[in-house]
Protein backbone atom coordinates (compact mmCIF):
# COMPACT_ATOMS: atom_id res chain seq x y z
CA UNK A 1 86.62 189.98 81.78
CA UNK A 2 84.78 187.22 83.46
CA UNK A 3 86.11 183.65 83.34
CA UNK A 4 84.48 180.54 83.54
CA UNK A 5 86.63 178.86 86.11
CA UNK A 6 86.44 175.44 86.74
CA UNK A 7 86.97 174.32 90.62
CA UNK A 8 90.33 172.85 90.27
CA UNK A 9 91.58 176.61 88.95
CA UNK A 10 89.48 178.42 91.42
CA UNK A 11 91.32 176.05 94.22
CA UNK A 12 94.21 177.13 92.47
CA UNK A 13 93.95 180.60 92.25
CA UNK A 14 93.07 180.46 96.01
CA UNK A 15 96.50 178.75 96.86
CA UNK A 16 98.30 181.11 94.64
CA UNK A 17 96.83 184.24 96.35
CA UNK A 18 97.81 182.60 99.81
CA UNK A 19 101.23 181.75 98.75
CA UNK A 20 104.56 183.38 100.46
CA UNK A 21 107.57 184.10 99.22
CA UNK A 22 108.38 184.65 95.52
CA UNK A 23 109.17 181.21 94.06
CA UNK A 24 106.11 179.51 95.81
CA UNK A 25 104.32 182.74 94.40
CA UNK A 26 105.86 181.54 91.07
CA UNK A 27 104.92 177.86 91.00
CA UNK A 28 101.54 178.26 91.49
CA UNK A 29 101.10 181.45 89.38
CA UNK A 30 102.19 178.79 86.69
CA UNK A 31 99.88 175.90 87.98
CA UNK A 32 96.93 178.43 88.21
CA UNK A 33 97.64 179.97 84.35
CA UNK A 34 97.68 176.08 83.26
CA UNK A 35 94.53 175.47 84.38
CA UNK A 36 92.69 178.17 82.97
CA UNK A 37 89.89 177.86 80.27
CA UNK A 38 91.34 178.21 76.80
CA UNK A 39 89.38 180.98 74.72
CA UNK A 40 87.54 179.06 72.72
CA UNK A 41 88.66 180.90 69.34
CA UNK A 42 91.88 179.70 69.60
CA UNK A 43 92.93 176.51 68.43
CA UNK A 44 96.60 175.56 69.43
C-alpha cells in the first residue's frame, strides 16, 4: 500500500533499515512507526 511519507519518516525509515543489533533495530522501528502518516479515517 503506498504511503505518503513525509522526509523526517523517510530519514527514519532509512536509519532503521541501517541499524545493527536488535535494540537499536528496536528504537528506531518505534521512532519510524511514530512518524508515520495517520490514515486519515481514523480519529484517535
Amino acid at each position: 500500500m503506498p504511503v505518503n511519507l513525509t522526509a523526517e519518516a523517510s530519514a527514519a525509515k532509512r536509519a532503521y533499515e541501517e541499524a545493527t543489533g536488535l535494540e537499536d533495530r528496536i528504537e528506531k522501528l518505534e521512532k519510524f512507526i511514530s512518524l508515520i502518516p495517520k490514515h486519515k479515517s481514523n480519529r484517535a
